[in-house]
Structures are given as C-alpha cells and as structure tokens.
Protein backbone atom coordinates (compact mmCIF):
# COMPACT_ATOMS: atom_id res chain seq x y z
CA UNK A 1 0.00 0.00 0.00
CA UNK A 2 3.05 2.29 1.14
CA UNK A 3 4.83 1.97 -2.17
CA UNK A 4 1.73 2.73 -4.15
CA UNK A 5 1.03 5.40 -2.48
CA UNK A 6 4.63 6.45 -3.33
CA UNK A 7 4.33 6.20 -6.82
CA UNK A 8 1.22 8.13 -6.86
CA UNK A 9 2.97 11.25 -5.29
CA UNK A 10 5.77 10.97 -7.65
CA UNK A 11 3.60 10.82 -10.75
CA UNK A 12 1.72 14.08 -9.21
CA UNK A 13 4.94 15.79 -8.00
CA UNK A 14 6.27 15.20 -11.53
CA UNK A 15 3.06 16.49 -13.22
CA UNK A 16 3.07 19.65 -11.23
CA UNK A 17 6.78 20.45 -11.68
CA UNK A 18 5.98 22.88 -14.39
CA UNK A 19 3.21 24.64 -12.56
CA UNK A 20 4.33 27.41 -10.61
CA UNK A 21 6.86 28.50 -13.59
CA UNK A 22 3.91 28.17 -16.01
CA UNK A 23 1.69 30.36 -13.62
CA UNK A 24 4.62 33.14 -12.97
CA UNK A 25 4.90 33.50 -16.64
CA UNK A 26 1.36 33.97 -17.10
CA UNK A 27 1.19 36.84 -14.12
CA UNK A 28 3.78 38.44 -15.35
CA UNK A 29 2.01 38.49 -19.07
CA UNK A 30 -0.54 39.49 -17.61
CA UNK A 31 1.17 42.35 -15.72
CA UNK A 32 2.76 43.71 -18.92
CA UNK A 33 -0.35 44.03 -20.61
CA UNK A 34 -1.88 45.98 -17.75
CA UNK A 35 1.19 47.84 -17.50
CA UNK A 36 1.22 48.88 -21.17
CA UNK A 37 -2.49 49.98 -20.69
CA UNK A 38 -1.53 52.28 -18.25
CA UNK A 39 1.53 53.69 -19.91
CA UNK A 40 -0.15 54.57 -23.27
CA UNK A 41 -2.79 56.55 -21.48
CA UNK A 42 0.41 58.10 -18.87
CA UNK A 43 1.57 59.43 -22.75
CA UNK A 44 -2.24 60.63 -23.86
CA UNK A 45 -2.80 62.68 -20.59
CA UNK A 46 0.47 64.03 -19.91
CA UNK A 47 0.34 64.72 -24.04
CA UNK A 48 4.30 63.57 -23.82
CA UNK A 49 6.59 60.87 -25.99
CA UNK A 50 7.65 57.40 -24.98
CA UNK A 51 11.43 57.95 -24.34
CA UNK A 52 13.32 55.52 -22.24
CA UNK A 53 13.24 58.15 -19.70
CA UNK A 54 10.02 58.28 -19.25
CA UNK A 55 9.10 54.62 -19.07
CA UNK A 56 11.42 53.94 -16.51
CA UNK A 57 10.35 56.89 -14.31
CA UNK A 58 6.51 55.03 -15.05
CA UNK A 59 8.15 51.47 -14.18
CA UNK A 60 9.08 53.09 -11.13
CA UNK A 61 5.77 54.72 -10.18
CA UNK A 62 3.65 51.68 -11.24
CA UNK A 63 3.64 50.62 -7.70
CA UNK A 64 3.79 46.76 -8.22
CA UNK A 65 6.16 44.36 -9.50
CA UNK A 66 6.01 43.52 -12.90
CA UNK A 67 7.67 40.19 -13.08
CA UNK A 68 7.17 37.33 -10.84
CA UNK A 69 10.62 36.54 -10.89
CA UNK A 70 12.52 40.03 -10.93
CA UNK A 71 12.47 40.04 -15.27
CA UNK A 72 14.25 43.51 -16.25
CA UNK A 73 11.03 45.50 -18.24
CA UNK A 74 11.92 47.18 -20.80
CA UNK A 75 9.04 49.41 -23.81
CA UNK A 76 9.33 49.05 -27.18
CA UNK A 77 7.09 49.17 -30.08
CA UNK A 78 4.21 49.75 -27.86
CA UNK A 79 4.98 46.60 -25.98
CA UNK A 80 6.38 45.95 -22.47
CA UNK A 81 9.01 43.46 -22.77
CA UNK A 82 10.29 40.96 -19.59
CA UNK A 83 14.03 40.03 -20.16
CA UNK A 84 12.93 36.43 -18.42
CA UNK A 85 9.57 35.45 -19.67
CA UNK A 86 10.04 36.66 -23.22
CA UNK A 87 8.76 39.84 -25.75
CA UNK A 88 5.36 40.76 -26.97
CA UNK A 89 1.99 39.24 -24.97
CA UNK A 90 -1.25 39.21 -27.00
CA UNK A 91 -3.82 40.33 -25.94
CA UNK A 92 -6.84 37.76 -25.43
CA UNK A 93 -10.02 38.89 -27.09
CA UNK A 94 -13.08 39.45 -24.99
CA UNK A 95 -16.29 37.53 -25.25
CA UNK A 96 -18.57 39.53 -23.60
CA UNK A 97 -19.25 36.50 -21.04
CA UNK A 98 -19.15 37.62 -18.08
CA UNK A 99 -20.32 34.11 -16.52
CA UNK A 100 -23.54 35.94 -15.25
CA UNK A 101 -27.03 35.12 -16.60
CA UNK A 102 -27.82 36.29 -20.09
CA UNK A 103 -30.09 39.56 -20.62
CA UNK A 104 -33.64 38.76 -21.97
C-alpha cells in the first residue's frame, strides 16, 4: 500500500513540476499588458513621448512588480518586454461572457 502510495505522489509531483513557472509567466504576461495599458494613457494625458526616460520613471511609479521573478522590463514598439519570460503578450479577445445570466 506504502509503495503505491509512493508512486502516486511521484507521478503528481512530476506532473506539477511545471506549474508554478507556467503560472509566474502567465502573471507576469498578464502584468505587462496591464502595464502597457496604463503607460499609453500616462503618454495621452500628460500629451508627452515614450522615451526611455520616461518609461522607466513610469516602471518606477507603477507601484507593483512587474515580473514574478525580478524580469528587467523594458518598452518598445508599444509593448512591455520581460528580459525572463520573453517579448510581446497578445492580448486575449473578450467575449462579452461575463459568466452571469444572459439579458432577456
């Protein structure tokens, strides 16, 4: 009984191995996308350019860390990009469902 229990938990440790890197990468995706949000309308209302300057002093002021893991953040062709977890996150379209009950 012992030893099948054993290989249970190694067939689940070994399927959850990837998890928690799978789930930082997607947190931090989904930080950059909500940081670029914020940083294109920083350059509409304050009517200024993206320079490096600027988006670090943002980075800086966004008040949250970007990257699960500490990923240097850098902006460039309207996208944040982690130095860990990779370039350019799209964007998932919305359905519309918001998982509440439909309007009649």
């Amino acid at each position: 009984m012992i030893v099948i229990l054993g290989i249970v938990f190694s067939i689940a440790v070994v399927s959850l191995g990837g998890t928690k890197e799978r789930a930082g990468a997607e947190v931090c995706a989904a930080n950059r996308v909500e940081l670029e949000k914020q940083y294109r309308g920083h350059l509409v209302l304050e009517d200024i350019e993206h320079s490096n300057v600027v988006f670090t002093a943002f980075l800086n002021s966004f008040g949250s860390e970007v990257c699960t893991v500490g990923g240097e953040i850098t902006y460039s062709d309207g996208h944040a990009n982690c130095g860990v977890h990779g370039e350019k996150v799209e964007e998932k379209e919305d359905s519309g469902d918001d998982g509440g009950v439909p309007f009649l």
